[in-house]
C-alpha atoms as a PDB file:
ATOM      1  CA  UNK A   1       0.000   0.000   0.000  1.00  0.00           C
ATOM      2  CA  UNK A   2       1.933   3.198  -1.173  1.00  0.00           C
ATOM      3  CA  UNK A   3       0.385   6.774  -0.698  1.00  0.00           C
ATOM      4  CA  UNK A   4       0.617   9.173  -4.192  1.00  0.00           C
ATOM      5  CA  UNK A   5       4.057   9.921  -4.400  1.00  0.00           C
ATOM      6  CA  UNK A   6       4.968   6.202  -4.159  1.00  0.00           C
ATOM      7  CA  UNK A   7       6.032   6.323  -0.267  1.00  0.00           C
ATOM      8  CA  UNK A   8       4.780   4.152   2.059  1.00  0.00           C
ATOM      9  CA  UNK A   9       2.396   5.899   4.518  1.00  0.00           C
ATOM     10  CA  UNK A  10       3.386   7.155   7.351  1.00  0.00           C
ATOM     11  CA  UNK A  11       1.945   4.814   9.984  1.00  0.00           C
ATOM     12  CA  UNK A  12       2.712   1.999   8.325  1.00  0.00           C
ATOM     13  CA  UNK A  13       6.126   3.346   7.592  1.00  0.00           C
ATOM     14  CA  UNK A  14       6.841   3.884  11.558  1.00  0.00           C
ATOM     15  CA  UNK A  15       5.426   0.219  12.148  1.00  0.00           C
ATOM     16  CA  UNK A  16       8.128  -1.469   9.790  1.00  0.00           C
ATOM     17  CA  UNK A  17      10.964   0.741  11.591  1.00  0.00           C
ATOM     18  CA  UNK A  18       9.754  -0.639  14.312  1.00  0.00           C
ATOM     19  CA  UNK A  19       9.494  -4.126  13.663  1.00  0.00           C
ATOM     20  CA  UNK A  20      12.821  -3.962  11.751  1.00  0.00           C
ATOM     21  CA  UNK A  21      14.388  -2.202  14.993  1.00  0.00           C
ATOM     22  CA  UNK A  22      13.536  -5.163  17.107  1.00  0.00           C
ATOM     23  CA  UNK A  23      14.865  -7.792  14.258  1.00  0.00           C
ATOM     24  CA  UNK A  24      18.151  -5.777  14.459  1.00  0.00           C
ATOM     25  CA  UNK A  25      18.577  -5.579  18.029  1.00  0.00           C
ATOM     26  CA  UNK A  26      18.254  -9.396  18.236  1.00  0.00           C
ATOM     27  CA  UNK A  27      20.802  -9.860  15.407  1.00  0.00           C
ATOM     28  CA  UNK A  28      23.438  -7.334  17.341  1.00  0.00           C
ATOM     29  CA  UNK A  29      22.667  -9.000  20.860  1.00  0.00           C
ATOM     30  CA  UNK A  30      23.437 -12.443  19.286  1.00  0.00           C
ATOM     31  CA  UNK A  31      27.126 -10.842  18.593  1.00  0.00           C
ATOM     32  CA  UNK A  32      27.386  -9.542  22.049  1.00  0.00           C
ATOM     33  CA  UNK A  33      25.876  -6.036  22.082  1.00  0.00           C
ATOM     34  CA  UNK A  34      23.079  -4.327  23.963  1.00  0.00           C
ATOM     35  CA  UNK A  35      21.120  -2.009  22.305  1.00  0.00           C
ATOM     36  CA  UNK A  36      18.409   1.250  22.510  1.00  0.00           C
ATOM     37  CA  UNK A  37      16.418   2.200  19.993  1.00  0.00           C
ATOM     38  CA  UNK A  38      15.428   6.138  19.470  1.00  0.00           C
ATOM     39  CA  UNK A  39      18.412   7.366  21.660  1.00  0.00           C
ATOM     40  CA  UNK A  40      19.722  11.203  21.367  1.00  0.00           C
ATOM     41  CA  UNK A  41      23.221  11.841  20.468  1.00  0.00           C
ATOM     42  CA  UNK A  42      25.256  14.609  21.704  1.00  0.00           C
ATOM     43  CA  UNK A  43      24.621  16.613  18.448  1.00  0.00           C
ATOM     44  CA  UNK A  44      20.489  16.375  19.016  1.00  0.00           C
ATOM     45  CA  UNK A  45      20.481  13.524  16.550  1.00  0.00           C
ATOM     46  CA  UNK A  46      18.117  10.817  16.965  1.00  0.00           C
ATOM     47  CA  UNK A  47      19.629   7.261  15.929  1.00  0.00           C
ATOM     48  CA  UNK A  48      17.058   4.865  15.029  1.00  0.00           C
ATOM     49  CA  UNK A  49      19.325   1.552  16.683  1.00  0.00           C
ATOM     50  CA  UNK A  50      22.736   2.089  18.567  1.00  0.00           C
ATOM     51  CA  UNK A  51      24.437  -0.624  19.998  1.00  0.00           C
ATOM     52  CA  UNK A  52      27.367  -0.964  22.537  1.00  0.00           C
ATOM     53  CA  UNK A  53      29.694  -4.341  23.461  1.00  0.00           C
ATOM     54  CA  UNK A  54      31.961  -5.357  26.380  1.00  0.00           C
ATOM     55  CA  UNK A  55      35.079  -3.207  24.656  1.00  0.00           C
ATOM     56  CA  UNK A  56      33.061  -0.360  24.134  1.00  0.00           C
ATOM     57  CA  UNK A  57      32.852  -0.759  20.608  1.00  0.00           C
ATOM     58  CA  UNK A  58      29.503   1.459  18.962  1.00  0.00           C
ATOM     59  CA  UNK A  59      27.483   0.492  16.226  1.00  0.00           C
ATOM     60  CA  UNK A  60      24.962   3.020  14.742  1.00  0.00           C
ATOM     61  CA  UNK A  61      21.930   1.430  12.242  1.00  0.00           C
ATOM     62  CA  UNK A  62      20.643   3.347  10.557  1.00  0.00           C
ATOM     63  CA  UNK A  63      16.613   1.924   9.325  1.00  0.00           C
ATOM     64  CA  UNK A  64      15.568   2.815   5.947  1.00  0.00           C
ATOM     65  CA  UNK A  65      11.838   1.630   5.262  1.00  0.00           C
ATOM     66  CA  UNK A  66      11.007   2.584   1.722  1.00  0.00           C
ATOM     67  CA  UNK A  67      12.977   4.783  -0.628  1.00  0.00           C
ATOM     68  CA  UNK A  68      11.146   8.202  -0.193  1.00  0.00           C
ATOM     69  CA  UNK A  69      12.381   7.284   3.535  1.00  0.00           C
ATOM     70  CA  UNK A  70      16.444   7.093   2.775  1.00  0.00           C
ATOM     71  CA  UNK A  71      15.935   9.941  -0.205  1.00  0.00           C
ATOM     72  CA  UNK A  72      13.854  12.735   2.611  1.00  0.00           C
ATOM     73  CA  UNK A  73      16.655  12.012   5.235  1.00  0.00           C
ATOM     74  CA  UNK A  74      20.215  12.766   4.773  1.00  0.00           C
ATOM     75  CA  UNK A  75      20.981  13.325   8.491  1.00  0.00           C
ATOM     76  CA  UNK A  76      22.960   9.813   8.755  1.00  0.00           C
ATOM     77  CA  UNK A  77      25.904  11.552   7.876  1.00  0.00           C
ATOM     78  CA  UNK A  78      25.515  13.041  11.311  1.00  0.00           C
ATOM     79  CA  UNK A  79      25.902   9.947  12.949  1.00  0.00           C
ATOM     80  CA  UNK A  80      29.735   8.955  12.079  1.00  0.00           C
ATOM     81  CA  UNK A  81      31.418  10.842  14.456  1.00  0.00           C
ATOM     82  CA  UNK A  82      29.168   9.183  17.313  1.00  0.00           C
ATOM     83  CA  UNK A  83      29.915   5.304  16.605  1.00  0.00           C
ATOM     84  CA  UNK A  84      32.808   3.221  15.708  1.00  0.00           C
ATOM     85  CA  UNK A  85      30.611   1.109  12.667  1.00  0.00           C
ATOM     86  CA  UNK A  86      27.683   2.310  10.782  1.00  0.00           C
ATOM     87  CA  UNK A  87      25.469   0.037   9.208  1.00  0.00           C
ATOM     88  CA  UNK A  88      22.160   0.858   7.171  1.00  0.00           C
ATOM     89  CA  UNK A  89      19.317  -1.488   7.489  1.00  0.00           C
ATOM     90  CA  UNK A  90      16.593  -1.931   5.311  1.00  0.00           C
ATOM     91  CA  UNK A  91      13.497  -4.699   4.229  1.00  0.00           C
ATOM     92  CA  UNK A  92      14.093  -7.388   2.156  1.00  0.00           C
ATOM     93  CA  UNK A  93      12.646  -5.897  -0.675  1.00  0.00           C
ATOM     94  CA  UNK A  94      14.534  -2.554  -0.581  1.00  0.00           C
ATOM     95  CA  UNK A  95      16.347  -1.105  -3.572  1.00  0.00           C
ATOM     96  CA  UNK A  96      20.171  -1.755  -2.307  1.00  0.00           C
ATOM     97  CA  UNK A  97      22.115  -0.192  -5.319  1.00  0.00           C
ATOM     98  CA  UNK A  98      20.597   2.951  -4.158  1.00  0.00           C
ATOM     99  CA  UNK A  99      22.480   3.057  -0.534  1.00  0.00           C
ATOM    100  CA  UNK A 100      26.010   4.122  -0.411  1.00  0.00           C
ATOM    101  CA  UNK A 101      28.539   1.395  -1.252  1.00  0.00           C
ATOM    102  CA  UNK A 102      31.024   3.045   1.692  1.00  0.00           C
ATOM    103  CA  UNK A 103      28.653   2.342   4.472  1.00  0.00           C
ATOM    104  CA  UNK A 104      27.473  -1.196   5.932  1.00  0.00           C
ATOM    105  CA  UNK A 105      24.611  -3.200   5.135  1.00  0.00           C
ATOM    106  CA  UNK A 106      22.012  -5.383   6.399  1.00  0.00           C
ATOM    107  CA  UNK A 107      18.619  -6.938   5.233  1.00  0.00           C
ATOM    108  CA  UNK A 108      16.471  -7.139   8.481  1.00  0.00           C
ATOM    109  CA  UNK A 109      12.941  -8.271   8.994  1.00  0.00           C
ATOM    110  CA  UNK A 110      10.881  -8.603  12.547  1.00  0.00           C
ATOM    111  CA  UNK A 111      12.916 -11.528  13.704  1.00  0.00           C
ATOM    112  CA  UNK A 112      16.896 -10.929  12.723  1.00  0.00           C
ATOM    113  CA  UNK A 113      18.972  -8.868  10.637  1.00  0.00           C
ATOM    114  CA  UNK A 114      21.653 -10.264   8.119  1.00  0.00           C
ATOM    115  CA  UNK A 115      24.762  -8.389   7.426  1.00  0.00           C
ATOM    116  CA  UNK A 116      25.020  -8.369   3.768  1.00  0.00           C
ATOM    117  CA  UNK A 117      28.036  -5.497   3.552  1.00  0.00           C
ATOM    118  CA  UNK A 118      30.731  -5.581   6.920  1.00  0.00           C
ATOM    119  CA  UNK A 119      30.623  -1.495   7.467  1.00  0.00           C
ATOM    120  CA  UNK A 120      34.476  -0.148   7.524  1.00  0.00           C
ATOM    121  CA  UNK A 121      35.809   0.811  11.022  1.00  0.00           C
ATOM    122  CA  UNK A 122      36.811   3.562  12.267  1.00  0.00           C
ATOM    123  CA  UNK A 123      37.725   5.002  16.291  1.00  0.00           C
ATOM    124  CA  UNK A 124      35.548   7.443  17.741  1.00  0.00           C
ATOM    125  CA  UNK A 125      37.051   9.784  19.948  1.00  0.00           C
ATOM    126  CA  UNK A 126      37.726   8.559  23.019  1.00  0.00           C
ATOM    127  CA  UNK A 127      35.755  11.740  25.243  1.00  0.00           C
ATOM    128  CA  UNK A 128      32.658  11.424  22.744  1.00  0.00           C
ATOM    129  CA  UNK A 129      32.729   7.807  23.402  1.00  0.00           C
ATOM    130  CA  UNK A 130      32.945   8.601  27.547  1.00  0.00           C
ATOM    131  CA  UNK A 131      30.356  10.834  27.303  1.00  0.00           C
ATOM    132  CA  UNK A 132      28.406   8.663  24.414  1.00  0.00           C
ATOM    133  CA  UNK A 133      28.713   5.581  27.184  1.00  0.00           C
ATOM    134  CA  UNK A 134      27.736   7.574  29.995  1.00  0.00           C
ATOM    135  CA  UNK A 135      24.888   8.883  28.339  1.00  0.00           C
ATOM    136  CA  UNK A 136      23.681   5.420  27.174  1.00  0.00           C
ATOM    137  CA  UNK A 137      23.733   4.132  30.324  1.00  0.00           C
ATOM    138  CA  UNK A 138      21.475   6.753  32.367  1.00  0.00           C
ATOM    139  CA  UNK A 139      19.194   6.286  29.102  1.00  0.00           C
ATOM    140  CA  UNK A 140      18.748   2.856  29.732  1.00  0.00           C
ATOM    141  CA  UNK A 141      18.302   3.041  33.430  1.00  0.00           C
ATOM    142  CA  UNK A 142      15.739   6.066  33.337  1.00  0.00           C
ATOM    143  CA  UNK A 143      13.921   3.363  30.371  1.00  0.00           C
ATOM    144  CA  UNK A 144      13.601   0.618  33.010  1.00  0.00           C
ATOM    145  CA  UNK A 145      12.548   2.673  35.797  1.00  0.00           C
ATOM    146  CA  UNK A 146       9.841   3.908  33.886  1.00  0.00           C
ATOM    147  CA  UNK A 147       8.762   0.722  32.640  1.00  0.00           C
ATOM    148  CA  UNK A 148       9.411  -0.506  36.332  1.00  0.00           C
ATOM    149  CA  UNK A 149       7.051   2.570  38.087  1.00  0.00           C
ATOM    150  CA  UNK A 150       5.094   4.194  35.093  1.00  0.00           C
ATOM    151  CA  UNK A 151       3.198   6.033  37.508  1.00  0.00           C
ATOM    152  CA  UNK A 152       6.564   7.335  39.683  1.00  0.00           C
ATOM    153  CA  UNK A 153       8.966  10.538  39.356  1.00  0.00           C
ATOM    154  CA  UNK A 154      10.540   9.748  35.904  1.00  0.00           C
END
């Protein structure tokens, strides 16, 4: 179901990102990372899936649900400086040749994610990542507590 310009509508749009987010997240905690979904960097960016292991290491996915989605939002060049490996991550049925060849790549559905391009590495700055991990963390733990006492001070 596509609205006039092609796109997929809106609510359904956000309902794929969704159900993609939670197929990536198990794919990244099955190689050792924890994950948040719709966390703020330090530059006011919101990253749809970011991911953190034992070493500190940072992965950044960016979701990309339909191509009016990746072609209205250029903001993913943003992210770089905030992770250590950025990935794209798009349906099945997505239109790959369209997505930069420079960045990683994985096909992801409600369930997993597949890596179909390893994304190049690179080493965020060590105070970002501090501040990045930090961050992350009181995220997480303000995230539980709410889900914990819905009805408390958070």
């Amino acid at each position: 179901m596509t609205g006039e310009s092609g796109s997929i509508p809106e609510p359904i749009q956000e309902l794929l990102a969704r159900r993609l987010a939670r197929g990536i997240a198990r794919s990244l905690i099955a190689r050792g990372f924890a994950t948040l979904t719709e966390f703020f960097l330090l530059n006011g960016r919101r990253v749809d899936v970011i991911a953190v292991n034992s070493s500190g290491q940072t992965i950044i996915v960016e979701i990309k649900s339909s191509v009016a989605d990746y072609r209205s939002d250029q903001k993913w060049t943003e992210y770089l400086e905030f992770c250590d490996v950025f990935y794209f991550a798009v349906p099945v049925d997505f239109p790959r040749e369209i997505l930069p060849e420079d960045c990683g790549l994985m096909v992801a559905d409600d369930y997993g994610a597949e890596v179909i391009r390893e994304a190049p590495a690179q080493t965020m700055n060590g105070s970002r990542r501090r501040a990045q991990t930090l961050r992350l963390a009181l995220t997480a733990m303000q995230r539980l507590g709410r889900m914990n006492d819905p009805d408390g001070f958070l």
